[in-house]
C-alpha atoms as a PDB file:
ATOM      1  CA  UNK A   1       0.000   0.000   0.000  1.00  0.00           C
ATOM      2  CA  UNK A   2       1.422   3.543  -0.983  1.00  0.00           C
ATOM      3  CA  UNK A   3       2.419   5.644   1.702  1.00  0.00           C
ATOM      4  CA  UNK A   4       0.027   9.307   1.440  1.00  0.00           C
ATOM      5  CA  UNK A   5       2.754  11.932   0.201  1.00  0.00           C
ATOM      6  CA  UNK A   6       1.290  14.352   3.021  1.00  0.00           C
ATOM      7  CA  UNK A   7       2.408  11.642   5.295  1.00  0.00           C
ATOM      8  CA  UNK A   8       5.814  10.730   3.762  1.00  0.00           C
ATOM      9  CA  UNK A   9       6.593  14.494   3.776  1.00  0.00           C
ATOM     10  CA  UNK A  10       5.760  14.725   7.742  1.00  0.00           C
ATOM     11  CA  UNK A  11       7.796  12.065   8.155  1.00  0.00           C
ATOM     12  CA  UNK A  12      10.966  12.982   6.238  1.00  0.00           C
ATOM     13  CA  UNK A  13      11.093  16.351   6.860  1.00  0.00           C
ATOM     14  CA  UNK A  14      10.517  15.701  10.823  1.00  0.00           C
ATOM     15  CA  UNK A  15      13.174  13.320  10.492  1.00  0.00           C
ATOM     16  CA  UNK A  16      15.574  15.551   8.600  1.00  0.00           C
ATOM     17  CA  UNK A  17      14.813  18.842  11.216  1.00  0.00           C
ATOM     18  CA  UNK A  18      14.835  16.778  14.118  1.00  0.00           C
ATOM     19  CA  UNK A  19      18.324  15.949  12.837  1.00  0.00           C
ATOM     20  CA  UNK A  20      19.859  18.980  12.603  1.00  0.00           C
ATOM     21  CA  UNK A  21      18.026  20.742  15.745  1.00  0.00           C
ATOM     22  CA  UNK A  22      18.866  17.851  18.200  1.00  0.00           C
ATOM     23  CA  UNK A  23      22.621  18.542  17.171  1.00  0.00           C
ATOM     24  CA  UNK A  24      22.611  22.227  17.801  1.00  0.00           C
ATOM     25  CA  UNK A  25      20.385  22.002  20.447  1.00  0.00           C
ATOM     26  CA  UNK A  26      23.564  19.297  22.174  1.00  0.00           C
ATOM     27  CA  UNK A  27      26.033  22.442  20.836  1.00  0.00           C
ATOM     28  CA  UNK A  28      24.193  25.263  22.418  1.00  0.00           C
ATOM     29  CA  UNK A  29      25.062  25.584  26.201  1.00  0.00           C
ATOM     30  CA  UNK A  30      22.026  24.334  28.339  1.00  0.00           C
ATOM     31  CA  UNK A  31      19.536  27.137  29.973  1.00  0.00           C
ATOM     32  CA  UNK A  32      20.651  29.190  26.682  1.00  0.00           C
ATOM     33  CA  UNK A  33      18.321  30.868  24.847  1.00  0.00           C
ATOM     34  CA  UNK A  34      19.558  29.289  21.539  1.00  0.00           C
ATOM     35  CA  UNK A  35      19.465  25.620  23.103  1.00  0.00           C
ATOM     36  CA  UNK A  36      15.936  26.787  24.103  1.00  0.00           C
ATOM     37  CA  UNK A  37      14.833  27.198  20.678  1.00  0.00           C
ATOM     38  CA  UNK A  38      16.563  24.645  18.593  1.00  0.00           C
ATOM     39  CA  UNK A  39      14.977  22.201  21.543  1.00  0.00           C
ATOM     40  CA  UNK A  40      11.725  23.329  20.781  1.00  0.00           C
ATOM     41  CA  UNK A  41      12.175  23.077  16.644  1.00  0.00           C
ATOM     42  CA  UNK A  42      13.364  19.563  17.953  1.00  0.00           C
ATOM     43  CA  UNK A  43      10.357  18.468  19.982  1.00  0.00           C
ATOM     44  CA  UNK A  44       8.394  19.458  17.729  1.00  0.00           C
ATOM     45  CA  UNK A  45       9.608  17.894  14.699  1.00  0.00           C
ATOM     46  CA  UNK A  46      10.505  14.187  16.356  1.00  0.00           C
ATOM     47  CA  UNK A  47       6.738  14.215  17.599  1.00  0.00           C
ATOM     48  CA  UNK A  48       5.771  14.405  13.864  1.00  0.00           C
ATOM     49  CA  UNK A  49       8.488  12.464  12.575  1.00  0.00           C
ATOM     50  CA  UNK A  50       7.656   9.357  15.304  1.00  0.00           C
ATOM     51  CA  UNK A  51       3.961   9.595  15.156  1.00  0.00           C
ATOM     52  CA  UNK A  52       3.694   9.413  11.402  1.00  0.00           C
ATOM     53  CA  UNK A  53       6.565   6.438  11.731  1.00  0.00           C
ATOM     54  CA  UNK A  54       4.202   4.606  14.399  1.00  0.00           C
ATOM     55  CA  UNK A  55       0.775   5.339  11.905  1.00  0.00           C
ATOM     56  CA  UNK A  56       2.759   4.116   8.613  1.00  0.00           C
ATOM     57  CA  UNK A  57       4.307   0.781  10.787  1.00  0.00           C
ATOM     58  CA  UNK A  58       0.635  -0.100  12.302  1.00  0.00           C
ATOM     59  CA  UNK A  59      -1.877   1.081   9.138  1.00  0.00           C
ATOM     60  CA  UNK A  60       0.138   1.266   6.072  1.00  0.00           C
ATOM     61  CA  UNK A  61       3.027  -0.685   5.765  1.00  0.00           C
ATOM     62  CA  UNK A  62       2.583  -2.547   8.725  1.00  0.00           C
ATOM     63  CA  UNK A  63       6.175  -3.514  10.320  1.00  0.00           C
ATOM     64  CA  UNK A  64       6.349  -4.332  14.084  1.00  0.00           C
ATOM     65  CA  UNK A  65      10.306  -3.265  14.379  1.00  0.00           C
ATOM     66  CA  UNK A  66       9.071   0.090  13.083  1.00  0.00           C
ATOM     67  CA  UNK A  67       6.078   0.235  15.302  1.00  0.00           C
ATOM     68  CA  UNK A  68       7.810  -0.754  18.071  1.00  0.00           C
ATOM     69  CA  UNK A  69      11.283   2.286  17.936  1.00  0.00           C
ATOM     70  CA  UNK A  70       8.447   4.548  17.133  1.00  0.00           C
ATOM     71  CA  UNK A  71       6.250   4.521  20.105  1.00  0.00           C
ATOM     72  CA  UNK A  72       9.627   4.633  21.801  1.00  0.00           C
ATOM     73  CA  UNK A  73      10.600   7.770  20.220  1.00  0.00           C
ATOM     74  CA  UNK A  74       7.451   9.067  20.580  1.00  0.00           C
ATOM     75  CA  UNK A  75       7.589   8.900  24.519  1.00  0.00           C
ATOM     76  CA  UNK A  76      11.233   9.521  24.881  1.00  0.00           C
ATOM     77  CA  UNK A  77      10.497  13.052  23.666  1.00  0.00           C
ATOM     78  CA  UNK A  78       7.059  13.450  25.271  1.00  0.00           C
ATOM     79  CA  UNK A  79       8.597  12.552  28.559  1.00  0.00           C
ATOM     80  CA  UNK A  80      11.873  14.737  28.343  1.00  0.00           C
ATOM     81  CA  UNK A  81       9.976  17.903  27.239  1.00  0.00           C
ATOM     82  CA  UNK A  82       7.273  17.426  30.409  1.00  0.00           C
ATOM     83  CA  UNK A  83      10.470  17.047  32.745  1.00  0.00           C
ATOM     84  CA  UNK A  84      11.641  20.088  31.027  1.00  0.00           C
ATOM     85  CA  UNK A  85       8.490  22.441  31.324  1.00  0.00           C
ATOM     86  CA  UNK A  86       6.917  20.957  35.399  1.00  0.00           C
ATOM     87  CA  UNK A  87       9.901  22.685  37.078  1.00  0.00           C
ATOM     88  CA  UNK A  88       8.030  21.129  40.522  1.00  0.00           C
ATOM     89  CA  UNK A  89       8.536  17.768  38.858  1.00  0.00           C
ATOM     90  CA  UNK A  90       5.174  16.217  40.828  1.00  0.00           C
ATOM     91  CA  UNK A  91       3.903  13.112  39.055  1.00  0.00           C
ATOM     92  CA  UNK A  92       0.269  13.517  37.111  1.00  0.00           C
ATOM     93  CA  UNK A  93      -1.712  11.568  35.002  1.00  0.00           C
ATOM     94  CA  UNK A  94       0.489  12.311  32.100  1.00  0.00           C
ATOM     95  CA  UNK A  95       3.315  10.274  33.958  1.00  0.00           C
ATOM     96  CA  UNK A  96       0.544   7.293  34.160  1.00  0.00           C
ATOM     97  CA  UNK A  97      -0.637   6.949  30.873  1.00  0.00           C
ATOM     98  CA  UNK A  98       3.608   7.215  29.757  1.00  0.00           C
ATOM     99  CA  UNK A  99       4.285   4.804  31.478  1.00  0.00           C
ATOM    100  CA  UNK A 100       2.088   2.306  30.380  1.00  0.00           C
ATOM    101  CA  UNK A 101       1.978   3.734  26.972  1.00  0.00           C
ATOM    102  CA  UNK A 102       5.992   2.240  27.273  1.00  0.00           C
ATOM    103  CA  UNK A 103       5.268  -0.730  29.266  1.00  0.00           C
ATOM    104  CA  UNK A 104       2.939  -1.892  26.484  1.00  0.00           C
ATOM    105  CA  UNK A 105       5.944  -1.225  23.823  1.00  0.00           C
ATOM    106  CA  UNK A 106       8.360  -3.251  25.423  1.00  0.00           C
ATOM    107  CA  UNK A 107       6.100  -6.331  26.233  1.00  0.00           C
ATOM    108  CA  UNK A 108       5.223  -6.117  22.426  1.00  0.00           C
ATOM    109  CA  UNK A 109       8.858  -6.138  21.923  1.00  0.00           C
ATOM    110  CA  UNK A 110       9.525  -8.978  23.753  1.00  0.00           C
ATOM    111  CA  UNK A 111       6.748 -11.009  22.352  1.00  0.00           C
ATOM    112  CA  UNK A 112       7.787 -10.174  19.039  1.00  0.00           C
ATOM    113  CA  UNK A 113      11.427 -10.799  20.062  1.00  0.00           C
ATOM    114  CA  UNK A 114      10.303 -14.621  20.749  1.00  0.00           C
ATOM    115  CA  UNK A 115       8.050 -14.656  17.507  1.00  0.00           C
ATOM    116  CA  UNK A 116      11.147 -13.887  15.523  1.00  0.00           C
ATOM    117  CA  UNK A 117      13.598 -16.167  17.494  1.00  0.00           C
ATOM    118  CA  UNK A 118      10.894 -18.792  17.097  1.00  0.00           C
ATOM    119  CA  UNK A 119      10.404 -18.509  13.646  1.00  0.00           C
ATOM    120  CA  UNK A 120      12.238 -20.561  10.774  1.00  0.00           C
ATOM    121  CA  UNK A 121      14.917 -17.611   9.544  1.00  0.00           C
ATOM    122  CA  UNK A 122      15.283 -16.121  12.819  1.00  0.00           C
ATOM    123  CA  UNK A 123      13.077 -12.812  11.374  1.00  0.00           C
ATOM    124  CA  UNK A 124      10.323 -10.992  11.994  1.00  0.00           C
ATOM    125  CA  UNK A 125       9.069  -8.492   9.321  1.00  0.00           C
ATOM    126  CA  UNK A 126      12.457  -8.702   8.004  1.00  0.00           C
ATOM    127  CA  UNK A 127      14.044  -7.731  11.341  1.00  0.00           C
ATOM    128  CA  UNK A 128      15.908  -9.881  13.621  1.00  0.00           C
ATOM    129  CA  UNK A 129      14.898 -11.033  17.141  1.00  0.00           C
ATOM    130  CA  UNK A 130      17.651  -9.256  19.054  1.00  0.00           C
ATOM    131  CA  UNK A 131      16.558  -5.981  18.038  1.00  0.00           C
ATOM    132  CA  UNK A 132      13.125  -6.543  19.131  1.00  0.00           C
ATOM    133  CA  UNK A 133      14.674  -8.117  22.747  1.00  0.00           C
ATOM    134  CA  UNK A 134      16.937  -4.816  22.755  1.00  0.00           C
ATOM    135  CA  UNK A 135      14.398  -2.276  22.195  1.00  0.00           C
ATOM    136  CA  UNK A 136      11.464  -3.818  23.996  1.00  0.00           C
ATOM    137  CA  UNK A 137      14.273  -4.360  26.788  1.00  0.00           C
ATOM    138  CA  UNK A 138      14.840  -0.733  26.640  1.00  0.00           C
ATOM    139  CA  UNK A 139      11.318   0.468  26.493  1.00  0.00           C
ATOM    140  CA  UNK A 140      10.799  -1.655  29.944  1.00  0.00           C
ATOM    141  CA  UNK A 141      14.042  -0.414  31.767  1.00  0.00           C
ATOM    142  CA  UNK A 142      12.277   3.567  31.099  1.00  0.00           C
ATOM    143  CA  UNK A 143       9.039   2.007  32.248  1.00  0.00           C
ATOM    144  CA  UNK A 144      10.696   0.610  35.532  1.00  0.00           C
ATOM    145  CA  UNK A 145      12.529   4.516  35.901  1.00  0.00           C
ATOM    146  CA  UNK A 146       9.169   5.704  35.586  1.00  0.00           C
ATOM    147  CA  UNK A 147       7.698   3.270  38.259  1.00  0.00           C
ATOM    148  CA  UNK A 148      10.674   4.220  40.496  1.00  0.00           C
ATOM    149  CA  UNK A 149      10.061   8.135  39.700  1.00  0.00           C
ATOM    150  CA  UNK A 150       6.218   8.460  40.700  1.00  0.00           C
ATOM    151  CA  UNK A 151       6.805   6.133  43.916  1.00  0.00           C
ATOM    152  CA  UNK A 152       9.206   8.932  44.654  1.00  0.00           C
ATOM    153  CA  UNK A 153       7.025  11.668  43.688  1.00  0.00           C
ATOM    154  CA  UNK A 154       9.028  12.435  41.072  1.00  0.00           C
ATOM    155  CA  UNK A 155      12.351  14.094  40.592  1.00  0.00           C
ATOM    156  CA  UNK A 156      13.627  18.123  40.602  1.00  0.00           C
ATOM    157  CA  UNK A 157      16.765  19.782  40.771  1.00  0.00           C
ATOM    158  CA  UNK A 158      19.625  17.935  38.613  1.00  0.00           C
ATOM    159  CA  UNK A 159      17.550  14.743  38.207  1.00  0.00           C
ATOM    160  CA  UNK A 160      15.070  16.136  36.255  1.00  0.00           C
ATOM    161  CA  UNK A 161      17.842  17.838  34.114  1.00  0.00           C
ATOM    162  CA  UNK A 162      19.213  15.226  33.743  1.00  0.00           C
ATOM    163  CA  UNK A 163      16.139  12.892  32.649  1.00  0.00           C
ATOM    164  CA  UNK A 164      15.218  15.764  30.372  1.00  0.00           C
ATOM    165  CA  UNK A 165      18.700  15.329  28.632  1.00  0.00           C
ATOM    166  CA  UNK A 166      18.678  11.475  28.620  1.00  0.00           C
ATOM    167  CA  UNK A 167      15.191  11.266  26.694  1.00  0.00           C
ATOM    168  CA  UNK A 168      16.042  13.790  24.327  1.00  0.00           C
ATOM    169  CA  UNK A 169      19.509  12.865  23.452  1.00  0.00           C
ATOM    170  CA  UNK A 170      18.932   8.985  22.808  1.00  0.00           C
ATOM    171  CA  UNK A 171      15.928   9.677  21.242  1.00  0.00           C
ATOM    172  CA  UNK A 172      18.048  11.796  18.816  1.00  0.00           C
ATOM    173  CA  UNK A 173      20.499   8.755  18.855  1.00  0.00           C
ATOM    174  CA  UNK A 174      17.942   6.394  17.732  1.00  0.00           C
ATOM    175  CA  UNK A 175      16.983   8.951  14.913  1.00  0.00           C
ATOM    176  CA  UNK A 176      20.819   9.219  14.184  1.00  0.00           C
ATOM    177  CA  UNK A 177      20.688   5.215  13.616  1.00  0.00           C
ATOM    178  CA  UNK A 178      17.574   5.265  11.480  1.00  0.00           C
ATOM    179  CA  UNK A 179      19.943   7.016   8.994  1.00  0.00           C
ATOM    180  CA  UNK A 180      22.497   5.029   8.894  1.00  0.00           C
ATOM    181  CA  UNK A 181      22.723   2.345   8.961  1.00  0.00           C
ATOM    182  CA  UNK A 182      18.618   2.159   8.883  1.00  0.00           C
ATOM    183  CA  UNK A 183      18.434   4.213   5.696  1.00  0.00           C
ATOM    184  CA  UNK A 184      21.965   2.918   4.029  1.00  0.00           C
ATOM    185  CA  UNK A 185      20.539   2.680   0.649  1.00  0.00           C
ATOM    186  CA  UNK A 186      20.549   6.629   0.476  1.00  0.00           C
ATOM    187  CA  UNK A 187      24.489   6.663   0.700  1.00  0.00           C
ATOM    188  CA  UNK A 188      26.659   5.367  -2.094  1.00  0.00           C
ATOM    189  CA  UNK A 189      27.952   1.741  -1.620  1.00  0.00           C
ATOM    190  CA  UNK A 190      31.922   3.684  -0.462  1.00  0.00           C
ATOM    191  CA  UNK A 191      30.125   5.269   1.982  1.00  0.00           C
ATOM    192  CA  UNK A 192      28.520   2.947   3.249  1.00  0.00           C
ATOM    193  CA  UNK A 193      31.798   0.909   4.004  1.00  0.00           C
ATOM    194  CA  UNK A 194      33.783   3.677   5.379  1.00  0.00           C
ATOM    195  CA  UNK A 195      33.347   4.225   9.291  1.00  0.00           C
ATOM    196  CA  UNK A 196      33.340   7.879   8.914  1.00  0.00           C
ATOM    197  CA  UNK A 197      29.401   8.250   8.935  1.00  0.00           C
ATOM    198  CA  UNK A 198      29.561   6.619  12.400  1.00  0.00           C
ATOM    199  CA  UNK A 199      31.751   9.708  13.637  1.00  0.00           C
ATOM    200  CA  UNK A 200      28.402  11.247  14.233  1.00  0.00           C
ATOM    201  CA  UNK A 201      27.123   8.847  16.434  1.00  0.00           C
ATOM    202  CA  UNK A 202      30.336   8.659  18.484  1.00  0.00           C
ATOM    203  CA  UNK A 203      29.971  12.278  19.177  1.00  0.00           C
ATOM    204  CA  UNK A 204      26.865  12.400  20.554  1.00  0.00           C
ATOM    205  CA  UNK A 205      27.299   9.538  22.638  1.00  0.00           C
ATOM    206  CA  UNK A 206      30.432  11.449  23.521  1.00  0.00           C
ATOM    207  CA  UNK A 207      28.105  15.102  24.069  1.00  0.00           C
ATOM    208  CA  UNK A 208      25.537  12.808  25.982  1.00  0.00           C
ATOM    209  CA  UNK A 209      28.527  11.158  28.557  1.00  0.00           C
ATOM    210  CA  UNK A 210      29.471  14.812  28.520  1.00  0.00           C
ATOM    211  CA  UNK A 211      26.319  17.137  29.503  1.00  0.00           C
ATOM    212  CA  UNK A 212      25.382  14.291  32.107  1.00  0.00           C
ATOM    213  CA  UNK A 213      28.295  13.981  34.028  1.00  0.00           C
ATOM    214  CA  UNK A 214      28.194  17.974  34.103  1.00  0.00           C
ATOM    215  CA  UNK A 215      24.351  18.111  34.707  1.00  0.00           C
ATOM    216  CA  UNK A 216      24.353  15.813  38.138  1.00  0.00           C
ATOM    217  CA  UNK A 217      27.510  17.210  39.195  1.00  0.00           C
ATOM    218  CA  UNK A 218      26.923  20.819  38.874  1.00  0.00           C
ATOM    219  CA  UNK A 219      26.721  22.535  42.713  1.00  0.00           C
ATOM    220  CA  UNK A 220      23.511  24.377  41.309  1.00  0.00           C
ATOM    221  CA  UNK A 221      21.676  21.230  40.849  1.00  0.00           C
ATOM    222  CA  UNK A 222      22.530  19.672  43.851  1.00  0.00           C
ATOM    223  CA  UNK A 223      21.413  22.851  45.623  1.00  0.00           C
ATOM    224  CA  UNK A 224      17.824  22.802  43.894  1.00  0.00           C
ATOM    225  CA  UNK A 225      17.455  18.867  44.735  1.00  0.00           C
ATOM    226  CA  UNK A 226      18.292  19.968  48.863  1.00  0.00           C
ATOM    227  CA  UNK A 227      15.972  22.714  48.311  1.00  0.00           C
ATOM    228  CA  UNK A 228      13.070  21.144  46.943  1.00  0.00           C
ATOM    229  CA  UNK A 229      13.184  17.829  48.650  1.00  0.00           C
ATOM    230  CA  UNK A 230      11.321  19.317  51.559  1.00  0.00           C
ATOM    231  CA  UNK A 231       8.878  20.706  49.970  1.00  0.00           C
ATOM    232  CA  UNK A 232       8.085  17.690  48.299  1.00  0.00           C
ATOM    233  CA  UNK A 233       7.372  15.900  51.526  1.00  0.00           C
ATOM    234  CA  UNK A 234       5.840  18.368  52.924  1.00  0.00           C
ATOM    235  CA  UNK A 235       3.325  17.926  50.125  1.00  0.00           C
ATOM    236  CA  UNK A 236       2.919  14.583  50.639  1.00  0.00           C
ATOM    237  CA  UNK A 237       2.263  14.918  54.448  1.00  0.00           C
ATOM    238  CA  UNK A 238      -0.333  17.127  53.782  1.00  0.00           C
ATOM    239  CA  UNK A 239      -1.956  14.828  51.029  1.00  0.00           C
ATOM    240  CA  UNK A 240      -1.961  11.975  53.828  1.00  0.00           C
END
């Protein structure tokens, strides 16, 4: 079934934004107005690029490996621009219906990790089992953060920084991978065997290490964590 071209063009074009926001956005120092805006251009374009990937993979052209990054994609971003924007960083429904929007992925995944492993070449809609078992693994590892987050009554100071910057940045990694290798047939066959189009994904792995290890050590953070903590149980004596 042909993919609609209004469709196709939300897809690429969120795909190929997304791209070169997320990497300005990990130039741009944090709290800057210019990493405020190339975030935003980023959100925005990675919701339309992994919603229209999730509608194409489940209506279209159905494909469960597609289906199954896309939700993830979807709610990495969701989740790290809500820990961005509820400075007080109180659990709500939102954090509820995430977390078992995510739940549900990975569970597929697995399943769909054993259908593949079960089957006679080892594939599922072309796709091998281990990447099912490593992104439904994944999708269930942010489900059990999120369990641990709302029991906690969620996170502020440096934490939620730092979540904010986890989401975004492998979300952007796992857009950086649909490229290449995911979309090799767009690069010419000596590209695609020379290991210089990796060098982007080693520097944002290398830009992720970085603003994270700065993020939860920074004095400021740690300040805003001692400050709020009390007023977070304070809350929560009053609400028993």
């Amino acid at each position: 079934m042909p993919i609609p071209t209004p469709l196709l063009l939300l897809h690429v074009c969120g795909a190929v934004v997304g791209l070169l926001s997320g990497f300005l956005a990990m130039l741009f120092r944090k709290g800057s107005g210019l990493h405020a805006a190339a975030g935003s251009v980023f959100f925005i374009s990675m919701m339309c690029m992994s919603s229209s990937a999730a509608v194409i993979a489940a209506f279209i052209r159905p494909n469960a490996a597609n289906f199954l990054v896309g939700v993830l994609t979807f709610y990495l971003v969701s989740t790290a621009w809500v820990a961005a924007r509820r400075r007080d960083g109180k659990p709500g429904l939102f954090d509820w219906g995430a977390l078992s929007l995510v739940a549900a992925d990975g569970i597929c995944g697995v399943i769909w990790g054993l259908q593949a492993a079960g089957g006679p070449r080892g594939l599922k809609d072309g796709m091998p089992a281990a990447l099912y078992f490593i992104f439904g693994s994944i999708a269930l590892l942010h489900a059990s953060s999120d369990i641990r987050m709302i029991r906690r009554g969620g996170v502020v100071g440096a934490k939620r920084i730092a979540r904010h910057l986890w989401r975004m940045s492998f979300a952007l990694l796992i857009t950086t991978f649909s490229l290449f290798p995911g979309q090799a047939k767009l690069f010419s066959a000596a590209l695609r065997k020379n290991s210089l189009l990796y060098v982007p994904h080693v520097l944002l792995v290398g830009m992720i290490l970085f603003w994270l290890v700065r993020v939860l050590r920074s004095r400021a953070g740690r300040r805003q964590t001692i400050i709020a903590q009390p007023a977070i149980r304070a809350e929560r004596a009053a609400a028993a």
